[in-house]
N, C-alpha and C. Protein backbone atom coordinates (compact mmCIF):
# COMPACT_ATOMS: atom_id res chain seq x y z
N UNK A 1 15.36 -5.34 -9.31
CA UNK A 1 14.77 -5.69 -8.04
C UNK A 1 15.68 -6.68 -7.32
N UNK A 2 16.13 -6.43 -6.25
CA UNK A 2 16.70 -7.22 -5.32
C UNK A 2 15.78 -8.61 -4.98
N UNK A 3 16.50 -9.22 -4.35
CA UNK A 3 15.53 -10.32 -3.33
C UNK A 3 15.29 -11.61 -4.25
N UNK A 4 14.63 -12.57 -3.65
CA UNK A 4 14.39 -13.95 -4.47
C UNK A 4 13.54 -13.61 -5.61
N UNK A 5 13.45 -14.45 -6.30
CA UNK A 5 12.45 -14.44 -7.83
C UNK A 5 11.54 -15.51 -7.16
N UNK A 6 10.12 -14.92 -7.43
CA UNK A 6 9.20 -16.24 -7.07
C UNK A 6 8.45 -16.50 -8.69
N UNK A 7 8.24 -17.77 -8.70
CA UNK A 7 7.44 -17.96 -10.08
C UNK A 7 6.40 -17.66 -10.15
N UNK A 8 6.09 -16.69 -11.49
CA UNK A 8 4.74 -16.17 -11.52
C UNK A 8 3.21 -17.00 -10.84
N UNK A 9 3.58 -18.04 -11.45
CA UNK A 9 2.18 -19.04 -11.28
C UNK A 9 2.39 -19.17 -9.44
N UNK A 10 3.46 -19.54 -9.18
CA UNK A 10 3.44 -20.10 -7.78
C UNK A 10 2.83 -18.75 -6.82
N UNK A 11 3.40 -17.45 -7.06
CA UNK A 11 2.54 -16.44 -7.13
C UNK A 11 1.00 -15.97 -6.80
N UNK A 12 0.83 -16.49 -7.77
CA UNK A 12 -0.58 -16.17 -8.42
C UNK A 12 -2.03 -17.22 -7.56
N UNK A 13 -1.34 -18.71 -7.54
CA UNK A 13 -2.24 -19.56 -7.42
C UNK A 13 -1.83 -19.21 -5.57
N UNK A 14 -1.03 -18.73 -4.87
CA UNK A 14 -1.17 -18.63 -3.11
C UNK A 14 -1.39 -17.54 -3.27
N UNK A 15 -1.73 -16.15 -3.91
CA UNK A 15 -2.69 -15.10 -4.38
C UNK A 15 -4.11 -15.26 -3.79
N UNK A 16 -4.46 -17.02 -4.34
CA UNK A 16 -5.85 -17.02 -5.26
C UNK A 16 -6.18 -18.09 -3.98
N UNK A 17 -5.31 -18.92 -2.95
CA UNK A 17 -5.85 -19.65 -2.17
C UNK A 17 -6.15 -18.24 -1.09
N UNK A 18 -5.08 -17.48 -0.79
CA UNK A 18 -5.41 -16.75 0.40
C UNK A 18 -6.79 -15.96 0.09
N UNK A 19 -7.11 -15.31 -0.99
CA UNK A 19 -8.34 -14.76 -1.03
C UNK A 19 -9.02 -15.95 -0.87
N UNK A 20 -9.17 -16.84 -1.30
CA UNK A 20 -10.32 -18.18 -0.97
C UNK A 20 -10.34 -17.95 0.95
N UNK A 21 -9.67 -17.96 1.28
CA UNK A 21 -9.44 -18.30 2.70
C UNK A 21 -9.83 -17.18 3.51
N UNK A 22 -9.42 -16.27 3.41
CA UNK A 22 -9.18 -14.95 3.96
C UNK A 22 -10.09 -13.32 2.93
N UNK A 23 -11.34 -14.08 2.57
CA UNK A 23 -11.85 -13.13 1.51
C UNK A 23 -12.12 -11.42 2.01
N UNK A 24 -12.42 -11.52 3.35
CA UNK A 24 -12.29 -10.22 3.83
C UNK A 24 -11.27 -9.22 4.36
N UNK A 25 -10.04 -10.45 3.66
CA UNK A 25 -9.01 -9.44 4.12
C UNK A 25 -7.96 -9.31 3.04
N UNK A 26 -8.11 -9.68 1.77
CA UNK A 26 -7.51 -10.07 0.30
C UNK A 26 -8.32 -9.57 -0.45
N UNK A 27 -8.21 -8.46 -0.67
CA UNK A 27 -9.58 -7.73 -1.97
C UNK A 27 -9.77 -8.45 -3.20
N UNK A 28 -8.38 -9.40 -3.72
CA UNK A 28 -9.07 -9.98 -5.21
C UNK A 28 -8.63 -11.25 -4.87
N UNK A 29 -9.04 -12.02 -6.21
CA UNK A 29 -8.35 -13.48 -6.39
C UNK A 29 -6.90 -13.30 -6.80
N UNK A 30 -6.33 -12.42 -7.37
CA UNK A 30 -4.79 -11.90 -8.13
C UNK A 30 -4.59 -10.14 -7.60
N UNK A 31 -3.08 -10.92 -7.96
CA UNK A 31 -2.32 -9.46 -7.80
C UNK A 31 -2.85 -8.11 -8.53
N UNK A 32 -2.27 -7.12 -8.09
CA UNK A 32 -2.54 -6.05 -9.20
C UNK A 32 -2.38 -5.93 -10.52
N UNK A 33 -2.04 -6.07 -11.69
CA UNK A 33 -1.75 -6.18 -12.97
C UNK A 33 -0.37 -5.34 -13.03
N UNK A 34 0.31 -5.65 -13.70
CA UNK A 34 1.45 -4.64 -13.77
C UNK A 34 1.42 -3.12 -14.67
N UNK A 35 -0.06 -3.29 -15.52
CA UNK A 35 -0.01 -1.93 -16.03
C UNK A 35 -0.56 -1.04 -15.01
N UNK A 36 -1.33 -1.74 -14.06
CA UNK A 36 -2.09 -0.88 -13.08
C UNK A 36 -1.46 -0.17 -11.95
N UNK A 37 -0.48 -1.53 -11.84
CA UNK A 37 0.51 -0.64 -10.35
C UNK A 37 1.60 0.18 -11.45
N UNK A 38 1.80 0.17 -12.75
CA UNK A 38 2.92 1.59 -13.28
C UNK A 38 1.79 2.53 -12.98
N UNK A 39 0.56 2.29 -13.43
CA UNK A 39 -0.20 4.18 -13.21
C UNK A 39 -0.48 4.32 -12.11
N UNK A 40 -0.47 3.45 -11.10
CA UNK A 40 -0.61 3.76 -9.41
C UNK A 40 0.47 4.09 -8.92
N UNK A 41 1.94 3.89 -9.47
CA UNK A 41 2.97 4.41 -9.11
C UNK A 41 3.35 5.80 -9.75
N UNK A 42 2.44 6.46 -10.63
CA UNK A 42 2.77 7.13 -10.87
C UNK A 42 2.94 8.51 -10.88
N UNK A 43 1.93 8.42 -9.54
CA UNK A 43 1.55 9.44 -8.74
C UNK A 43 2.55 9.65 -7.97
N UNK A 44 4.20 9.06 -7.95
CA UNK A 44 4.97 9.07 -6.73
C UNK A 44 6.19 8.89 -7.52
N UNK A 45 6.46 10.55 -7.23
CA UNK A 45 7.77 11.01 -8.08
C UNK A 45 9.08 10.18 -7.39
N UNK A 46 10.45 10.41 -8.26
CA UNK A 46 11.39 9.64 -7.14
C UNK A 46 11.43 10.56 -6.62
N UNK A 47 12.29 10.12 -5.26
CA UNK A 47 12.70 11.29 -4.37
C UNK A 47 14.47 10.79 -4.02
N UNK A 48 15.45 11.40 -3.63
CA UNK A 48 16.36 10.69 -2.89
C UNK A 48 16.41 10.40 -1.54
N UNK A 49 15.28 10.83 -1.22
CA UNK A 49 14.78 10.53 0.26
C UNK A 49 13.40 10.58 0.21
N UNK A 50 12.80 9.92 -0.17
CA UNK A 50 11.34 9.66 -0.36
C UNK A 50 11.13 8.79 1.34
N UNK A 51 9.81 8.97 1.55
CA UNK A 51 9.19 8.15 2.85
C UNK A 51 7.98 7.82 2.13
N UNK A 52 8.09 6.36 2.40
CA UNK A 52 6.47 5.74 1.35
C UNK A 52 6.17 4.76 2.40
N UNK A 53 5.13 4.47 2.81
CA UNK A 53 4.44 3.60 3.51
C UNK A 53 3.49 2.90 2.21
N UNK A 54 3.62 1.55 2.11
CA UNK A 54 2.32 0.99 1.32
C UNK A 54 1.64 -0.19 2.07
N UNK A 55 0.04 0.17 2.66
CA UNK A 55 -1.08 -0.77 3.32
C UNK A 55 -1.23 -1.87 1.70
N UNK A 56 -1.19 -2.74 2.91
CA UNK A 56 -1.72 -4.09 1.77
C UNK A 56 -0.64 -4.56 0.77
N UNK A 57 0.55 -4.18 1.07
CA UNK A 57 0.95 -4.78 -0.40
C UNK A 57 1.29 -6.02 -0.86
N UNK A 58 0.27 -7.02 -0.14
CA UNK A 58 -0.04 -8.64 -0.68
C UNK A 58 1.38 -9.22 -1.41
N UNK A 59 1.88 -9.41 -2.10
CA UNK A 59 2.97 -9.96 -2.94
C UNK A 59 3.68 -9.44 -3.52
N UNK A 60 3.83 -8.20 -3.58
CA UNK A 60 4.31 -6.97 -4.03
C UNK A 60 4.14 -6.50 -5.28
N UNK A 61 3.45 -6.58 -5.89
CA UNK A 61 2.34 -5.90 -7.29
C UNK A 61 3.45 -4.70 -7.41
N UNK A 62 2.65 -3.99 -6.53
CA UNK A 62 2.95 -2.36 -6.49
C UNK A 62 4.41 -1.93 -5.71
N UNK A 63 4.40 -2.77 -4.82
CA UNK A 63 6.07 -3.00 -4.36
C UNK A 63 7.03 -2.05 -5.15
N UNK A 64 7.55 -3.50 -6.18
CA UNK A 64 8.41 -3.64 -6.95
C UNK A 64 8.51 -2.15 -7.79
N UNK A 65 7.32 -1.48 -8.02
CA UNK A 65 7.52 -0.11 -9.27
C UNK A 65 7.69 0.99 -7.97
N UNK A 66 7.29 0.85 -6.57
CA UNK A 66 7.69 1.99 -5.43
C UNK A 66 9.21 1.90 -4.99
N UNK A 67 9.91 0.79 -5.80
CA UNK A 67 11.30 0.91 -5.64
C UNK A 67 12.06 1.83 -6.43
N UNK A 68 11.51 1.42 -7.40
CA UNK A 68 12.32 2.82 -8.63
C UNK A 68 11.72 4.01 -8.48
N UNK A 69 11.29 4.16 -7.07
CA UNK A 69 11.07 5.73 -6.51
C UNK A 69 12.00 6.28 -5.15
N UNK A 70 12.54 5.01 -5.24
CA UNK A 70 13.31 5.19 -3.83
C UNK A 70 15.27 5.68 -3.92
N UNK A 71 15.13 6.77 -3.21
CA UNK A 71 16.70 7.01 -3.47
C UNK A 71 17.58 6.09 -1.94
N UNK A 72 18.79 6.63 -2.62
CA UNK A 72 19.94 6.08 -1.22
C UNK A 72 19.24 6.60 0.24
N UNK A 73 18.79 7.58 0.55
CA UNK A 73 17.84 7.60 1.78
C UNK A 73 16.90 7.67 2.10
N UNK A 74 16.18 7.11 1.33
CA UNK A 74 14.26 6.76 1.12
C UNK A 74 14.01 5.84 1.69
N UNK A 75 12.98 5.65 2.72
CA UNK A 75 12.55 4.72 3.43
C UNK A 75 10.82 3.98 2.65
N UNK A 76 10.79 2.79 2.38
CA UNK A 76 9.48 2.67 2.49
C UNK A 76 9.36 1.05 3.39
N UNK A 77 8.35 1.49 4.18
CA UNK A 77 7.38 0.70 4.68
C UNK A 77 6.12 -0.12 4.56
N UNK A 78 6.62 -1.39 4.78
CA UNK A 78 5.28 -1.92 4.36
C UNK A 78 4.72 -2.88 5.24
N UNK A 79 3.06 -2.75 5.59
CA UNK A 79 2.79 -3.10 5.88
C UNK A 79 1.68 -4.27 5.94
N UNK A 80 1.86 -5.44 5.66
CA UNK A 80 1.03 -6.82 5.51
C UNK A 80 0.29 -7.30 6.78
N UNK A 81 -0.66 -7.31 6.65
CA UNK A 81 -1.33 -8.52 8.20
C UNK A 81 -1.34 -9.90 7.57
N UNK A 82 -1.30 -10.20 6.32
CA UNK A 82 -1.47 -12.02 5.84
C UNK A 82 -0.27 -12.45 6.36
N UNK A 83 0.36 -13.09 6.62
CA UNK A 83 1.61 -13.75 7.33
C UNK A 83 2.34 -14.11 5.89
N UNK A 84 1.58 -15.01 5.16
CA UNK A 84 2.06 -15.74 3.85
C UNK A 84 2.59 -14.65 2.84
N UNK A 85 2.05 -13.10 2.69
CA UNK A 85 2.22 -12.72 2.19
C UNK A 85 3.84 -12.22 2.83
N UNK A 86 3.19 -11.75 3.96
CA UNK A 86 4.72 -11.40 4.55
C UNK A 86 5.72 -11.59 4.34
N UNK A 87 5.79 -13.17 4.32
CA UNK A 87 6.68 -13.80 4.01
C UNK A 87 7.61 -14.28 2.65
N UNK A 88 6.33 -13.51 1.69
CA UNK A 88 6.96 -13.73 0.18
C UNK A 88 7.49 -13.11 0.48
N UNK A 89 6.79 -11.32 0.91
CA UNK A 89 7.72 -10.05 1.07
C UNK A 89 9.03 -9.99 1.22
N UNK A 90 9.13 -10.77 2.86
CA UNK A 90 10.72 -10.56 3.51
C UNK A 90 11.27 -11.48 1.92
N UNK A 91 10.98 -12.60 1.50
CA UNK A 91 11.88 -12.89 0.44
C UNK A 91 12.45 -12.57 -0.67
N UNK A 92 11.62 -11.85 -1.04
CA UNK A 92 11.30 -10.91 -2.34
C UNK A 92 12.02 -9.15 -1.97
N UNK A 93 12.18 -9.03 -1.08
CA UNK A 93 12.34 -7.29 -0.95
C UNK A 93 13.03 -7.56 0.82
N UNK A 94 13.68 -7.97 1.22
CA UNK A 94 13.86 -8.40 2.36
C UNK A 94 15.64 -8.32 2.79
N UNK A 95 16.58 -7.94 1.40
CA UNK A 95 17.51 -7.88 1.55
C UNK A 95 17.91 -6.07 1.57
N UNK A 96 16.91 -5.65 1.23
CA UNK A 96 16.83 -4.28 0.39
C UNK A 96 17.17 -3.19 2.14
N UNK A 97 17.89 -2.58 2.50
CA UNK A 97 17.99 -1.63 3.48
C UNK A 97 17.13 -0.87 3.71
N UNK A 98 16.40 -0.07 2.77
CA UNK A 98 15.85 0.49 2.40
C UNK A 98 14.31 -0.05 2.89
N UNK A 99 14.06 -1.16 2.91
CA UNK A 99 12.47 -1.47 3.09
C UNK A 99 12.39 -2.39 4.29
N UNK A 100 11.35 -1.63 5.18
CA UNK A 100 11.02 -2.24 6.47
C UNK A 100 9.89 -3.10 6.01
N UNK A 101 9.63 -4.38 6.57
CA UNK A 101 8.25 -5.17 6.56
C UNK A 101 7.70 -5.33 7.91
N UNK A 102 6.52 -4.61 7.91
CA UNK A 102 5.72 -5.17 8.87
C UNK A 102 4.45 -6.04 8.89
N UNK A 103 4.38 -7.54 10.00
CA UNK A 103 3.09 -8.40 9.47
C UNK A 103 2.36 -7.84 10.54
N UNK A 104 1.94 -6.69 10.23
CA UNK A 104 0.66 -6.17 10.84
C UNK A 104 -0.54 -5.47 10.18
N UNK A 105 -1.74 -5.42 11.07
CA UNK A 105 -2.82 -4.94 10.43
C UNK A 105 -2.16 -2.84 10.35
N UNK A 106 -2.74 -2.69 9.49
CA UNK A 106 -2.24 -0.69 8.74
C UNK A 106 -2.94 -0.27 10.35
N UNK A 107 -3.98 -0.43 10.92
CA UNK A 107 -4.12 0.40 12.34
C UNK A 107 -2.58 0.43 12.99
N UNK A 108 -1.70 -0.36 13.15
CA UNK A 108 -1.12 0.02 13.79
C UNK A 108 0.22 0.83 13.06
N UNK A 109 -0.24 1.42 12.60
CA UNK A 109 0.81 2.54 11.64
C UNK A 109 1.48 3.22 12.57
N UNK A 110 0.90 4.19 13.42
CA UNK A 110 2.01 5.04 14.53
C UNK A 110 2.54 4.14 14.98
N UNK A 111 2.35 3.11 15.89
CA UNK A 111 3.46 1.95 16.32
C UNK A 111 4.47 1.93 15.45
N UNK A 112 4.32 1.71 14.30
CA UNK A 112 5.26 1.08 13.52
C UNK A 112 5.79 2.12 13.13
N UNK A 113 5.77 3.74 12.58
CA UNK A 113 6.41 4.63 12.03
C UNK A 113 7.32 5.26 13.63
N UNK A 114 6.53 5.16 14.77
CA UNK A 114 7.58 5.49 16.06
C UNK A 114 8.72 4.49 16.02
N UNK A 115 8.55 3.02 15.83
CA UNK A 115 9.18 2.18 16.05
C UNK A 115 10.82 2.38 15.11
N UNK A 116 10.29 2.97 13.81
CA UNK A 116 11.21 3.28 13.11
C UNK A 116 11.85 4.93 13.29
N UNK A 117 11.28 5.79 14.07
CA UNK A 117 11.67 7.09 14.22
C UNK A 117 11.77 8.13 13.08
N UNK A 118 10.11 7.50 12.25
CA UNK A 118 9.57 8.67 10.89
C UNK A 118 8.38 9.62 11.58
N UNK A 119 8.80 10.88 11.88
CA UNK A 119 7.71 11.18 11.98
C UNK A 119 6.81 12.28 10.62
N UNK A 120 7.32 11.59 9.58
CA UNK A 120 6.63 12.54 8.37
C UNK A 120 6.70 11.10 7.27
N UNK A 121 5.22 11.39 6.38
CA UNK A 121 5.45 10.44 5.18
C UNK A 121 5.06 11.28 3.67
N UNK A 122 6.07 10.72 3.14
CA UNK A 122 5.47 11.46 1.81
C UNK A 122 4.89 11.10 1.21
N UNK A 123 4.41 9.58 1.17
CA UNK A 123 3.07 9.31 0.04
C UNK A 123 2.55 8.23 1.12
N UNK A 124 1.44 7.63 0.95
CA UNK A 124 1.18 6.56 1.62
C UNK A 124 0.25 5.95 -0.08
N UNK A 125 0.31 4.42 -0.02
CA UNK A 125 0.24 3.82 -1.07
C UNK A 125 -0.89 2.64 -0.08
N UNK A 126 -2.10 2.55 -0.39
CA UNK A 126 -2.76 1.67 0.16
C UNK A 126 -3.85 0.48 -0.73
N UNK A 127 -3.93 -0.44 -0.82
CA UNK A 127 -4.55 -1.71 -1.33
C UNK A 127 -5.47 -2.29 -0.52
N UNK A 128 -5.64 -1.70 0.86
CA UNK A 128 -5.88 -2.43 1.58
C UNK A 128 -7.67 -2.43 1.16
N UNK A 129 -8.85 -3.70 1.38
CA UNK A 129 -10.01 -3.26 1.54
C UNK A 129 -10.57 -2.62 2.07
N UNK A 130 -10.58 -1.27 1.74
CA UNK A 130 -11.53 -0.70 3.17
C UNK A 130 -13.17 -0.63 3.03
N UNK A 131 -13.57 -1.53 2.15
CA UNK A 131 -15.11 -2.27 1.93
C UNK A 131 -15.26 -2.97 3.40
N UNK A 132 -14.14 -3.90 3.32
CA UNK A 132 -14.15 -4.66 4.56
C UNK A 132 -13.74 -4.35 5.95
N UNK A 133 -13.61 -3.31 6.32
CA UNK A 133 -13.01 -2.70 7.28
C UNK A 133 -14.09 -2.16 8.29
N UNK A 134 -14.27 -2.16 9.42
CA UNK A 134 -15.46 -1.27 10.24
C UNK A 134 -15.04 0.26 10.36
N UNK A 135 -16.49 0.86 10.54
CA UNK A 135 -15.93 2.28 10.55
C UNK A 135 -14.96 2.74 11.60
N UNK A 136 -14.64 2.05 12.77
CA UNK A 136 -13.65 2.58 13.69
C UNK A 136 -12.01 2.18 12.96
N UNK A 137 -11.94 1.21 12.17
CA UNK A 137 -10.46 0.87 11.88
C UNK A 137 -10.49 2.01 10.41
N UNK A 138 -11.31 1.88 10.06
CA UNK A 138 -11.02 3.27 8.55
C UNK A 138 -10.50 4.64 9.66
N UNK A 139 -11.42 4.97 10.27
CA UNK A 139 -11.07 5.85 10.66
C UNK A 139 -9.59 6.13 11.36
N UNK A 140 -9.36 5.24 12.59
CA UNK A 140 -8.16 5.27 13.19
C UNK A 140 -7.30 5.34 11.99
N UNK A 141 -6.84 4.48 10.44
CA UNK A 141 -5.62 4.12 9.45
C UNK A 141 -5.91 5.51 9.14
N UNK A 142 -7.10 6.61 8.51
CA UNK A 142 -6.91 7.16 7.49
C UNK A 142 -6.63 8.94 8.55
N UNK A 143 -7.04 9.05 9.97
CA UNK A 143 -6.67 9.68 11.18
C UNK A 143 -4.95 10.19 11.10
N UNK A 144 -4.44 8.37 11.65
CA UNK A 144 -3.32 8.53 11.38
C UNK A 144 -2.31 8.87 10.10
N UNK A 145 -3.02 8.43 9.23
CA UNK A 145 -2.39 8.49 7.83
C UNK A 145 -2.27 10.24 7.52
N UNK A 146 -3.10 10.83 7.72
CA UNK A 146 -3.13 12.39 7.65
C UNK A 146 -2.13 13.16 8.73
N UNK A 147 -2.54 12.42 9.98
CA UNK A 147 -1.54 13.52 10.67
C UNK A 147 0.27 12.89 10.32
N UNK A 148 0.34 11.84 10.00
CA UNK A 148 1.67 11.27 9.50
C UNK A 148 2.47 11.77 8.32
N UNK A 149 1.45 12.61 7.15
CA UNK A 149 1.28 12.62 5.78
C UNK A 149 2.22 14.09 5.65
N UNK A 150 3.52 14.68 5.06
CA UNK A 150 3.63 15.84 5.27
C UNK A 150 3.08 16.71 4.75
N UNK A 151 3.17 17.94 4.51
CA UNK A 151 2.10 18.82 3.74
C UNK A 151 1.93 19.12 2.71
N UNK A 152 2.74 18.14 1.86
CA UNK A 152 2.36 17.84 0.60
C UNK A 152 2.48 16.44 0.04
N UNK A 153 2.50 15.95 1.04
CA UNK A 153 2.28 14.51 0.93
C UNK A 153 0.78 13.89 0.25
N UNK A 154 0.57 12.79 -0.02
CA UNK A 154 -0.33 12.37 -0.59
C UNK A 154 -0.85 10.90 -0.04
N UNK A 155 -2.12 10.58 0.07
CA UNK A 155 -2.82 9.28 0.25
C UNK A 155 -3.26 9.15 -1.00
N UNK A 156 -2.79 7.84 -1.22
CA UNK A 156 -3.14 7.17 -2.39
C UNK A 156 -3.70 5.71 -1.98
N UNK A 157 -4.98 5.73 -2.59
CA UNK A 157 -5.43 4.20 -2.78
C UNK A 157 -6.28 3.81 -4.03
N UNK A 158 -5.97 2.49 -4.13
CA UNK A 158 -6.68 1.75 -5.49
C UNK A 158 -7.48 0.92 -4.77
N UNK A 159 -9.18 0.98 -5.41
CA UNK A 159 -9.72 0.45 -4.83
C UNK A 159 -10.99 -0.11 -6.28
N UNK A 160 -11.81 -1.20 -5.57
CA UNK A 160 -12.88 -1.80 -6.88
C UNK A 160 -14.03 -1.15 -6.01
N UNK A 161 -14.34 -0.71 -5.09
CA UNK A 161 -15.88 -0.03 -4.88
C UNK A 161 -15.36 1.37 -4.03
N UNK A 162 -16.29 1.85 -4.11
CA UNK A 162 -16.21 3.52 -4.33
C UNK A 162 -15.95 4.10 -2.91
N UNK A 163 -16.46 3.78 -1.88
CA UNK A 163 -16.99 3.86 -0.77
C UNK A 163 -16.26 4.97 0.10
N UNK A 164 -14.83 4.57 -0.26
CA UNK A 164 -13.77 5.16 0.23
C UNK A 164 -14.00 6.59 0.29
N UNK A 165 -14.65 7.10 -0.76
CA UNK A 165 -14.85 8.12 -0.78
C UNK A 165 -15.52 9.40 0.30
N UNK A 166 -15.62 8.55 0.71
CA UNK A 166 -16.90 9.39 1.89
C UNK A 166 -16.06 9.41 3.22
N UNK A 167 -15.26 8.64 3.29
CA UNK A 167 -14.21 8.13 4.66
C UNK A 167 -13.45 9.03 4.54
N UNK A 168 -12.53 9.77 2.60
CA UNK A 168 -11.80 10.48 2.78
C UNK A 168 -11.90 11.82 2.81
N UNK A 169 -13.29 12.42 2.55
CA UNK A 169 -13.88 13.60 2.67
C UNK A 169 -13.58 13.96 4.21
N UNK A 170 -13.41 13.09 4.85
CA UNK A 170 -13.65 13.56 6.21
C UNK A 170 -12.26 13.84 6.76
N UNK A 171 -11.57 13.57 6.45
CA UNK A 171 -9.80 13.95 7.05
C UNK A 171 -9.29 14.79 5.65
N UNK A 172 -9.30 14.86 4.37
CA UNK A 172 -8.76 15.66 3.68
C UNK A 172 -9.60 16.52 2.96
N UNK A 173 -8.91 17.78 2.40
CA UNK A 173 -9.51 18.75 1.86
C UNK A 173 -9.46 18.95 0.44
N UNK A 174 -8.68 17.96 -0.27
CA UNK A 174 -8.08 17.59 -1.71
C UNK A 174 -8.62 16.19 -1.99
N UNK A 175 -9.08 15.65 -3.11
CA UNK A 175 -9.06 14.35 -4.01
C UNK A 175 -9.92 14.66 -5.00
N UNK A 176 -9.16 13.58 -5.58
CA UNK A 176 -9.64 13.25 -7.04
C UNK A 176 -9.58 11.48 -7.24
N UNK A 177 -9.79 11.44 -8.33
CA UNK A 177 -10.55 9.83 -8.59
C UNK A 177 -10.16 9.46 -9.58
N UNK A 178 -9.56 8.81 -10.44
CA UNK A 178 -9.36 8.22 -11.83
C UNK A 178 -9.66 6.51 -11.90
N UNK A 179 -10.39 6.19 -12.54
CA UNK A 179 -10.32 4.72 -13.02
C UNK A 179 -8.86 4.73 -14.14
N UNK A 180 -8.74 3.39 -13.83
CA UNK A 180 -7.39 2.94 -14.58
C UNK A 180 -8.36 1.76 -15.90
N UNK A 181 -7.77 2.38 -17.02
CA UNK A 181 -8.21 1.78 -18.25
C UNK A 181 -8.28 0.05 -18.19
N UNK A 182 -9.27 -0.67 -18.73
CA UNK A 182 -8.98 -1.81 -18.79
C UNK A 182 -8.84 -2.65 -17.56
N UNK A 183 -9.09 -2.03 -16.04
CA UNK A 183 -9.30 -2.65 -14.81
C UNK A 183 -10.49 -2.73 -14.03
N UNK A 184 -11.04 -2.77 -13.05
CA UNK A 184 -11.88 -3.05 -11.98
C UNK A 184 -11.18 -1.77 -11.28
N UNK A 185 -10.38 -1.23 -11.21
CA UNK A 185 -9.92 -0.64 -10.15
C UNK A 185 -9.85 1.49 -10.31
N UNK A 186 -10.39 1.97 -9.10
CA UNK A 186 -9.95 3.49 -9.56
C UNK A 186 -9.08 3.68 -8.38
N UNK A 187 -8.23 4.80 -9.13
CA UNK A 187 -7.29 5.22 -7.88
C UNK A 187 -8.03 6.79 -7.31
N UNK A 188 -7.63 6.48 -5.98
CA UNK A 188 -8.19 7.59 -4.65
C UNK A 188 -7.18 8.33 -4.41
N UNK A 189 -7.10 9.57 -5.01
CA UNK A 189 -5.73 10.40 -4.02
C UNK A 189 -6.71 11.62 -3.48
N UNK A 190 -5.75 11.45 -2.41
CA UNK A 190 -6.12 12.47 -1.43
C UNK A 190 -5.02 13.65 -0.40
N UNK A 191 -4.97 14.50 0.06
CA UNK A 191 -4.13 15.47 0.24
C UNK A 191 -4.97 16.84 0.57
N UNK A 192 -4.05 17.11 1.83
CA UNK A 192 -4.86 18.72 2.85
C UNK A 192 -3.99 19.55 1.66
């Protein structure tokens, strides 16, 4: 992994203030676990030109294992609205060519995929809460996320309550569900 090394703890404990602070927009007190983001990454073959968008990726949990999916012309995108997190980001993954950061909320995904001149993604990787989300912003992220998605592309999200489910019935014609052993968390893939 490219980019600065941050210390686990230092990590962990501005993890654990921003969810204190920001609880509706930080799904846990901690990062993802690292066994959880290998089986959430594992839905996402390399490519040498892979296009990955990942919503939410807080400190980069899941980041770091969507790199060893990325070839010499693979783009992934990510997009943060916490600022703090952002900012580990740009430090942490910020030298990398390869990875755009954006500190915005995932609605504005077409902005940001025109801005870069993608108009196809091959996986989208999302963390984001969509417990906490109103039904007009699920809709607009998971809208766009489909018509963005190529046709065998995939939406992927890890999530701790179920809900999602019903949001993604409505734009795709494919999913399935797995809980990940030993977590709080199941992963959501989805795909026309």
């Amino acid at each position: 992994m490219k980019g600065a090394t941050i210390p686990v703890m230092k990590e962990r404990t501005m993890f654990a203030q921003e969810f204190l602070k920001h609880r509706k927009k930080v799904a846990s007190p901690t990062p993802t676990s690292d066994s959880s983001a290998i089986k959430i990454c594992s839905f996402v073959p390399y490519s040498p030109d892979n296009k990955i968008v990942e919503y939410g990726p807080g400190t980069g949990a899941i980041t770091k294992y969507l790199i060893d999916k990325l070839g010499g012309e693979s783009q992934l995108v990510l997009i943060e609205e916490n600022r703090r997190f952002c900012k580990l980001l740009e430090d942490k993954f910020g030298t990398d060519s390869r990875i755009s950061i954006f500190n915005k909320p995932a609605e504005n995904v077409k902005s940001i995929l025109e801005k870069l001149a993608i108009s196809e993604i091959d996986y989208i990787v999302s963390g984001i809460p969509f417990t906490f989300l109103s039904p007009e912003q699920i809709d607009v992220i998971l809208q766009t996320s489909r018509d963005f998605l190529a046709s065998d592309g995939q939406f992927i999200a890890y999530q701790i309550k179920d809900s999602i489910m019903t949001h993604l019935e409505k734009y795709f014609r494919n999913m399935e569900s797995e809980k990940i052993h030993h977590s709080p968390l199941t992963i959501y893939r989805a795909w026309n």
